[in-house]
C-alpha atoms as a PDB file:
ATOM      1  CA  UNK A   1     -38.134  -8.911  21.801  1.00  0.00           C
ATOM      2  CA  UNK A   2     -34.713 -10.016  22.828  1.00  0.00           C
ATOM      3  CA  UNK A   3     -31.823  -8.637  21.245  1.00  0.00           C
ATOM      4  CA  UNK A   4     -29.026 -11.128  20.701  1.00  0.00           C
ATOM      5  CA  UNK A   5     -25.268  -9.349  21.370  1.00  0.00           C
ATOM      6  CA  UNK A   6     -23.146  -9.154  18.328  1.00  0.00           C
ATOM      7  CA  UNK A   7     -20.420 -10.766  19.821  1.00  0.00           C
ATOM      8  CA  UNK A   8     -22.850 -13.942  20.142  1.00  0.00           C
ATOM      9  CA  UNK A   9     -23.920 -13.520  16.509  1.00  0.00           C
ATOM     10  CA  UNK A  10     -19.808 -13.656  15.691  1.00  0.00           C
ATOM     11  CA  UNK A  11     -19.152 -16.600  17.012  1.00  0.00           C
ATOM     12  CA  UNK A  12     -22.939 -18.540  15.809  1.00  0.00           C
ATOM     13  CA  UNK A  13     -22.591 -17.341  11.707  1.00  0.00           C
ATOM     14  CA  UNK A  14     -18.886 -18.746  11.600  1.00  0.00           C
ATOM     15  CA  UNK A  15     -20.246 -22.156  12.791  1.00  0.00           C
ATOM     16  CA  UNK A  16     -22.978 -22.058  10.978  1.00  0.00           C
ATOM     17  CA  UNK A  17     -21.180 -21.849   7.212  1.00  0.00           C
ATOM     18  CA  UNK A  18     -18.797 -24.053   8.946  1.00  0.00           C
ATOM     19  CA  UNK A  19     -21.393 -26.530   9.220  1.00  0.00           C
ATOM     20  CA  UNK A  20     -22.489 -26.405   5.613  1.00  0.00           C
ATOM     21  CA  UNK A  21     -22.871 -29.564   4.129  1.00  0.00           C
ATOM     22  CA  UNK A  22     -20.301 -29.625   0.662  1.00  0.00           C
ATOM     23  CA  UNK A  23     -22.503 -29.195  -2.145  1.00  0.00           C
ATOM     24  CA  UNK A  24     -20.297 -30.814  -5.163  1.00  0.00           C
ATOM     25  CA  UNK A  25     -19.332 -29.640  -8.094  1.00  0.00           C
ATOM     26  CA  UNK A  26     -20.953 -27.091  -9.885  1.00  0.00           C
ATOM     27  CA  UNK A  27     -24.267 -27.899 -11.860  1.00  0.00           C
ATOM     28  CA  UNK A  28     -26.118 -26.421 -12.960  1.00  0.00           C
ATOM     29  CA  UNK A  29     -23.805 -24.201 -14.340  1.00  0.00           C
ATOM     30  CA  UNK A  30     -23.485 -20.369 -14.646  1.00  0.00           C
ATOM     31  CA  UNK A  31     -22.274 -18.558 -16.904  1.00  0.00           C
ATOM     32  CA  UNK A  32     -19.519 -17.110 -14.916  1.00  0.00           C
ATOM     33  CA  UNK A  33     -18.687 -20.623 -14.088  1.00  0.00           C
ATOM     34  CA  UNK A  34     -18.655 -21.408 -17.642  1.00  0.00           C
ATOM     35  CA  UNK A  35     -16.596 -18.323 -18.419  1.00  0.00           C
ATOM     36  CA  UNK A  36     -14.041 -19.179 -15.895  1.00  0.00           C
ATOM     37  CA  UNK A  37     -13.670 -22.718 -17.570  1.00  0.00           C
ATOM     38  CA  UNK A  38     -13.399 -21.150 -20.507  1.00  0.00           C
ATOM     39  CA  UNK A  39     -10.583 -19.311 -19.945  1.00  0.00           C
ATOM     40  CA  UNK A  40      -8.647 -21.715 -17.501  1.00  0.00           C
ATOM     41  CA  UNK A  41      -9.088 -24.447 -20.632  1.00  0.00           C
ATOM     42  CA  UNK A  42      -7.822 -21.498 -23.246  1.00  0.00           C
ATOM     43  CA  UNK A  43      -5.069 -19.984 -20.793  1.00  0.00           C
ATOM     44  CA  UNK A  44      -2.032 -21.575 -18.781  1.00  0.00           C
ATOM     45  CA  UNK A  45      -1.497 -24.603 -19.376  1.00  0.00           C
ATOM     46  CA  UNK A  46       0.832 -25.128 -16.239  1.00  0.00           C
ATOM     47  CA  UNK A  47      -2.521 -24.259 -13.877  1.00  0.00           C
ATOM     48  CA  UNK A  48      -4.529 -26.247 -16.537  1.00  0.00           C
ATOM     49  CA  UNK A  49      -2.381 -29.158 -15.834  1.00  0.00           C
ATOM     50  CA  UNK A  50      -2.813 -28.529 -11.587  1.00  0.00           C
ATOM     51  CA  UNK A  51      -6.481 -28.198 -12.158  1.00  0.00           C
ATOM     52  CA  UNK A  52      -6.774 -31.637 -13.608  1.00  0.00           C
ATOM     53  CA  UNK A  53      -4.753 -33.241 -10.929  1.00  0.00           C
ATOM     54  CA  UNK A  54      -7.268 -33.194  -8.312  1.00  0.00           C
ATOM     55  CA  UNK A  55      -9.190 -35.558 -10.973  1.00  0.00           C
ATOM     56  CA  UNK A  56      -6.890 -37.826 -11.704  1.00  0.00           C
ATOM     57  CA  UNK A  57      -5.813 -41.042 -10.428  1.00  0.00           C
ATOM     58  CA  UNK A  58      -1.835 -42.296 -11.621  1.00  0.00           C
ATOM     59  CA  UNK A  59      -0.524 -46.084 -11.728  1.00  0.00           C
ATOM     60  CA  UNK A  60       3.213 -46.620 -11.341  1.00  0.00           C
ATOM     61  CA  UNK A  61       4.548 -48.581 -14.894  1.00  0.00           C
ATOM     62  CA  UNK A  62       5.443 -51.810 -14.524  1.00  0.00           C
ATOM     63  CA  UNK A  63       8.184 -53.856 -15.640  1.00  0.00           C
ATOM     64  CA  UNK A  64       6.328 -55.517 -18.452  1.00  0.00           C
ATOM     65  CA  UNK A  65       2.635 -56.145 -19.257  1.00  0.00           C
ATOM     66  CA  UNK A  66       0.023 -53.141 -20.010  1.00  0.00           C
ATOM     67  CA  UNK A  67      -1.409 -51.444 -17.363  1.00  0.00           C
ATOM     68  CA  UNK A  68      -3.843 -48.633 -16.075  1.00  0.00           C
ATOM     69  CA  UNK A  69      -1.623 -45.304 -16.734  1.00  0.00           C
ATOM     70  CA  UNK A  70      -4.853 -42.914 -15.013  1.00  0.00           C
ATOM     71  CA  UNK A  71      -8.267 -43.036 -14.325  1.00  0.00           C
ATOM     72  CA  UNK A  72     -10.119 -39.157 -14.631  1.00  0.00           C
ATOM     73  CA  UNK A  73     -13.266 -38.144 -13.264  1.00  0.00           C
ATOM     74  CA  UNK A  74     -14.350 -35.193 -15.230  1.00  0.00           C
ATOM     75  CA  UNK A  75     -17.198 -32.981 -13.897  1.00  0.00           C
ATOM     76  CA  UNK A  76     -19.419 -30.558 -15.950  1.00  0.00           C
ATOM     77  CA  UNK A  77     -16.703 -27.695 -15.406  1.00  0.00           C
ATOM     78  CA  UNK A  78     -14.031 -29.806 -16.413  1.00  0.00           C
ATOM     79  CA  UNK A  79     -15.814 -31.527 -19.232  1.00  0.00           C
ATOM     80  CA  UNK A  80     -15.541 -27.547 -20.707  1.00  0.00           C
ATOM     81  CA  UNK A  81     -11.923 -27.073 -19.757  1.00  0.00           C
ATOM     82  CA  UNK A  82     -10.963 -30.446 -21.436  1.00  0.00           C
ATOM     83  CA  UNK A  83     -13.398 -29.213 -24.425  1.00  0.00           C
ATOM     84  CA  UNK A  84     -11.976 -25.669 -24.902  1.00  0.00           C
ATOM     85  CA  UNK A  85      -8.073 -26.557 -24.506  1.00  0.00           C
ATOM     86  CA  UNK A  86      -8.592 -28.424 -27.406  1.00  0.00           C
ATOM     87  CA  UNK A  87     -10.032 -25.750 -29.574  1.00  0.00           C
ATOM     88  CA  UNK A  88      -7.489 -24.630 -32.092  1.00  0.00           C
ATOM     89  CA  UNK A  89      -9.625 -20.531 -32.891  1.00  0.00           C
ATOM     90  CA  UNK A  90     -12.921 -19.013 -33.491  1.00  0.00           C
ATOM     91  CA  UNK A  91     -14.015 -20.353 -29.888  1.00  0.00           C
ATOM     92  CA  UNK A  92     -14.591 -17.442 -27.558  1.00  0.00           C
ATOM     93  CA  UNK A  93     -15.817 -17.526 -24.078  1.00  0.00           C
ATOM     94  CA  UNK A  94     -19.372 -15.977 -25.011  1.00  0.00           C
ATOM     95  CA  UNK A  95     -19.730 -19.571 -27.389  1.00  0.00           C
ATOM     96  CA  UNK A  96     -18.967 -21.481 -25.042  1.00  0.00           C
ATOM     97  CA  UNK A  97     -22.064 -19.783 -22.946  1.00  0.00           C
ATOM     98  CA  UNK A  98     -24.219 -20.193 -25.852  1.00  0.00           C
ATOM     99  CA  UNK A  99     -23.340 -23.860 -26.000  1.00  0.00           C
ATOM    100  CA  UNK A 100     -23.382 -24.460 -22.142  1.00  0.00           C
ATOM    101  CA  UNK A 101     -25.439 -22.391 -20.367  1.00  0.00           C
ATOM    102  CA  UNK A 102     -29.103 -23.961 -19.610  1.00  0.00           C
ATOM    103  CA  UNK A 103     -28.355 -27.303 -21.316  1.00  0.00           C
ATOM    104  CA  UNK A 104     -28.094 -30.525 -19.694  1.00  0.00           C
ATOM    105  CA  UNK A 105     -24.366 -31.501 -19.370  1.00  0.00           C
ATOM    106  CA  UNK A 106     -22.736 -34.399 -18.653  1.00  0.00           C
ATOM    107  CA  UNK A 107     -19.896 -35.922 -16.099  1.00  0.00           C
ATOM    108  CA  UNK A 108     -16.825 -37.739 -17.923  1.00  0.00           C
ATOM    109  CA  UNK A 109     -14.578 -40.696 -17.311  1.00  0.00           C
ATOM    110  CA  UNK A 110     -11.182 -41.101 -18.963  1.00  0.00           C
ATOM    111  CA  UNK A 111      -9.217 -44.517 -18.732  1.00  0.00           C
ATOM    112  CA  UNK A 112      -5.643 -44.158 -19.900  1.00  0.00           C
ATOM    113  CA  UNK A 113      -4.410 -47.773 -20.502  1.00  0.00           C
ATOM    114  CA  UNK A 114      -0.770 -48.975 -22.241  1.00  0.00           C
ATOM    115  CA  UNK A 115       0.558 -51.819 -23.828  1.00  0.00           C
ATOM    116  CA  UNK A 116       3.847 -52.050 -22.218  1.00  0.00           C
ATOM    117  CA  UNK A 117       6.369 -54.229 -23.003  1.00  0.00           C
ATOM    118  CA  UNK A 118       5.539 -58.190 -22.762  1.00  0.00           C
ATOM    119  CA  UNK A 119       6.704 -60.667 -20.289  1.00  0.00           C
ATOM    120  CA  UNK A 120       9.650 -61.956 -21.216  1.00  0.00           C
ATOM    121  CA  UNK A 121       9.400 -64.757 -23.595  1.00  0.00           C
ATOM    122  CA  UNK A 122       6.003 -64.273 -24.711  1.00  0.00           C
ATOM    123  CA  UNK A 123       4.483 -62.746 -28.120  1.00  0.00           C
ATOM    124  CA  UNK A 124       2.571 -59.773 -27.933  1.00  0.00           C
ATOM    125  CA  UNK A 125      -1.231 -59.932 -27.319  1.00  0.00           C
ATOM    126  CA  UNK A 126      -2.600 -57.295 -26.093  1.00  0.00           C
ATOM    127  CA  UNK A 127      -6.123 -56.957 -24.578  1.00  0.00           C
ATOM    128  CA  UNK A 128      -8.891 -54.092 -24.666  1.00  0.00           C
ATOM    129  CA  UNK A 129     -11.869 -55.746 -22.911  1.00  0.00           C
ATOM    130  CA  UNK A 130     -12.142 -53.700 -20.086  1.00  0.00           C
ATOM    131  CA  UNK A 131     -15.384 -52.781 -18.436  1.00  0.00           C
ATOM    132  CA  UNK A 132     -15.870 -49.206 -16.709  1.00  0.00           C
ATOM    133  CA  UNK A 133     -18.713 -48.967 -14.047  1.00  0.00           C
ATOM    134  CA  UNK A 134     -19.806 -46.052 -12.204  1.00  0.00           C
ATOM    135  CA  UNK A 135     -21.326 -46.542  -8.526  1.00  0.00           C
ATOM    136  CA  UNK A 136     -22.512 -44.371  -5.836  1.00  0.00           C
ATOM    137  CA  UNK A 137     -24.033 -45.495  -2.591  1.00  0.00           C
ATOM    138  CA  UNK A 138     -23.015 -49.026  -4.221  1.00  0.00           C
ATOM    139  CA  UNK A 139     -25.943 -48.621  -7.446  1.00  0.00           C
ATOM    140  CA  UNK A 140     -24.568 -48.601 -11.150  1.00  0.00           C
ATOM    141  CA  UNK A 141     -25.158 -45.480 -12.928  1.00  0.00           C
ATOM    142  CA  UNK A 142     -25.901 -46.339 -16.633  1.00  0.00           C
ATOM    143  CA  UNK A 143     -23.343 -44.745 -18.884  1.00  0.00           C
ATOM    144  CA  UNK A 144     -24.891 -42.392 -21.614  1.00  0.00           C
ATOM    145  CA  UNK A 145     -22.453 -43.081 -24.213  1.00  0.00           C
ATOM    146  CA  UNK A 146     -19.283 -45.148 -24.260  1.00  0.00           C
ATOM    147  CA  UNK A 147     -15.864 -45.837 -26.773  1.00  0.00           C
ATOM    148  CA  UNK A 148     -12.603 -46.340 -27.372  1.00  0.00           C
ATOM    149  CA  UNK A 149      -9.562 -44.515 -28.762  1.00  0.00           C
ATOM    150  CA  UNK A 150      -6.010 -45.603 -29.772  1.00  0.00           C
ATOM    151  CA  UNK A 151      -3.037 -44.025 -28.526  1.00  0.00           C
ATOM    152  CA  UNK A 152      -0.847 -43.019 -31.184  1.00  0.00           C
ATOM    153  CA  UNK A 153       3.007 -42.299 -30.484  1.00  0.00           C
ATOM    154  CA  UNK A 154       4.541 -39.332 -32.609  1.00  0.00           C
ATOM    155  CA  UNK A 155       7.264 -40.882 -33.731  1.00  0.00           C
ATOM    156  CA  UNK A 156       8.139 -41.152 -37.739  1.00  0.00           C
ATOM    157  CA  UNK A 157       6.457 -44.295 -37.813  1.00  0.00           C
ATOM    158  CA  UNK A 158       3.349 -44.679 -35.626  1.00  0.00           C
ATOM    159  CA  UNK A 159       2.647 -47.103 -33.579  1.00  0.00           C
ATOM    160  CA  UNK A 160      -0.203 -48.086 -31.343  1.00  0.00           C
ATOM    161  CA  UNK A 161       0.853 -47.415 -27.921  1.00  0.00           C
ATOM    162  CA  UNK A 162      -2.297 -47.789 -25.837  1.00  0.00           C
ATOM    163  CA  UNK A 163      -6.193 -47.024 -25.672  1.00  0.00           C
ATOM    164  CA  UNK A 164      -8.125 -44.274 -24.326  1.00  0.00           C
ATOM    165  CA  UNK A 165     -11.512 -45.733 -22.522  1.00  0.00           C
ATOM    166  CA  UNK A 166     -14.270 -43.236 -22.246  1.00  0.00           C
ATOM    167  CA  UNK A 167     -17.639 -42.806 -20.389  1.00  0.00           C
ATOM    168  CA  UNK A 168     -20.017 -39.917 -20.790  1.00  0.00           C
ATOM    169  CA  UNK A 169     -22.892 -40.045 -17.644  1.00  0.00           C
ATOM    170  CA  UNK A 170     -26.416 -37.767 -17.723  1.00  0.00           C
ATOM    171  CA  UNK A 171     -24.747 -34.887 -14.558  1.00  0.00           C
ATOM    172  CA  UNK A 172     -28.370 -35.228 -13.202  1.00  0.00           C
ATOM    173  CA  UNK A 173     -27.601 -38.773 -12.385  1.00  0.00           C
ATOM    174  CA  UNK A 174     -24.761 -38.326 -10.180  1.00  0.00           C
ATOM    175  CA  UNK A 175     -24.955 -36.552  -6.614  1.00  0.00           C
ATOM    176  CA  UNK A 176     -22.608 -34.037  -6.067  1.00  0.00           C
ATOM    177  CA  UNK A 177     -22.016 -34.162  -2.891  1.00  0.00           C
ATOM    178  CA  UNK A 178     -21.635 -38.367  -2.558  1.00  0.00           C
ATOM    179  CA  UNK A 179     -18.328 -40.205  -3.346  1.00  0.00           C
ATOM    180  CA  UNK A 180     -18.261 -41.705  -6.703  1.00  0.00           C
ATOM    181  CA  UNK A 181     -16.277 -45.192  -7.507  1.00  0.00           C
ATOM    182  CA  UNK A 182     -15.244 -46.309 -11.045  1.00  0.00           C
ATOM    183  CA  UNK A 183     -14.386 -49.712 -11.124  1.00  0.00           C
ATOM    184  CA  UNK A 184     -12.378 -50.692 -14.104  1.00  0.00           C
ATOM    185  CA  UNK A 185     -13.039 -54.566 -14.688  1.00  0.00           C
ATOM    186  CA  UNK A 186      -9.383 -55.818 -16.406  1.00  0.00           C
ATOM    187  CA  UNK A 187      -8.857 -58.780 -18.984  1.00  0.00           C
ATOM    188  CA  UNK A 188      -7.410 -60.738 -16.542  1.00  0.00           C
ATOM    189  CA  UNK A 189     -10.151 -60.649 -14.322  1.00  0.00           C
ATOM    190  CA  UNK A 190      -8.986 -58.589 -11.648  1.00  0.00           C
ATOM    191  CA  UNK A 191     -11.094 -55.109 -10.712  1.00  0.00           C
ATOM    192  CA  UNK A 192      -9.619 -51.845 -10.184  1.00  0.00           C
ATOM    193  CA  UNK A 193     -11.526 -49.723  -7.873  1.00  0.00           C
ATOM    194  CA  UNK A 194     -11.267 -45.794  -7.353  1.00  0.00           C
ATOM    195  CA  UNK A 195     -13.065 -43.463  -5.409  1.00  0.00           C
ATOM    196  CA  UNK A 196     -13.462 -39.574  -5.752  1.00  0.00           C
ATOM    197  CA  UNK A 197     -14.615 -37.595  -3.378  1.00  0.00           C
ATOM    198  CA  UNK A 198     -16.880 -34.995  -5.634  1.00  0.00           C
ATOM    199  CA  UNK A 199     -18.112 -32.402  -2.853  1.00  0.00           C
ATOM    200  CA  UNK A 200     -13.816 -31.458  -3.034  1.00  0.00           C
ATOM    201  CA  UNK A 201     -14.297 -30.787  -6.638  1.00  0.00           C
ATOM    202  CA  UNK A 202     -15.548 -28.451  -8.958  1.00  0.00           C
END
């Protein structure tokens, strides 16, 4: 039997995990995985803040007229980060196992949209028929669950300022490793289209 040199070996493993194909992000998930969500969603909220900005998409405001503020594609992991840095106590890492580990989860998108101001000269009318679609390899993933949510401002007296769109999709639906687009279908007929790459996230 031939005996391959290490120094051969060196140089073949490096291109071989170099080769990999990008698996996605991470589902199922572990319970480290979970654990580390956990406490990223619980901790910092400077790195919390960096974490979510390789899964969001931001418009420039314009002038007048409501607009698209973001578009967010959350993954499993970051479906529990968004979960947990919203949970005030009594919500420790080992329930968020209990309530994560093994089950089926689900992949998230977030539409941040605002009123703006209004052309000048016109009343304001604002619009919320929008239509969010989910494609890979150019097919329509069927959305699980779907609603709407005002934005409130926190001034003394509240006011409207927006809506929050949101999409829940079955994870098992969606291919890691593939591109995802979310077209965002706008009352006035035009479609805003954005792609994330998921085998670069979590």
């Amino acid at each position: 039997m031939k005996t391959i040199p290490r120094w051969v070996l060196s140089v073949i493993l490096p291109a071989a995990l170099i080769a990999q194909p990008a698996l996605g992000f991470d589902y199922p998930l572990s319970s480290s995985a979970i654990r580390e969500a956990y406490f990223l969603g619980s901790g910092d909220p400077h790195k919390r803040t960096e974490f979510f900005e390789k899964y969001t998409r931001h418009y420039p405001v314009p002038k007048s007229g409501q607009y698209i503020s973001s578009i967010k594609f959350e993954t499993p992991l970051a479906v529990i980060v968004e979960r947990v840095s919203h949970e005030l106590s009594n919500y420790f890492a080992q329930d968020a196992v209990r309530e994560y580990l093994g089950k089926p989860a689900i992949c998230r998108i977030r539409v941040e949209i605002y009123f703006g101001h209004p052309p000048s000269g016109q009343s304001t009318r604002f619009q919320t028929n929008y239509t969010v679609r989910l494609k890979q390899h150019g097919n329509e993933i069927s959305a699980k669950s779907q609603w709407t949510e005002n934005i409130v401002s926190a001034i003394s007296a509240p006011t409207v300022d927006g809506i929050n769109l949101g999409s829940e999709y079955d994870a098992d639906k969606i291919e890691p490793g593939s591109p995802a687009t979310v077209e965002i279908a706008t009352p006035s007929g035009a479609t805003i289209s954005e792609t994330f790459d998921l085998a670069a996230l979590r």
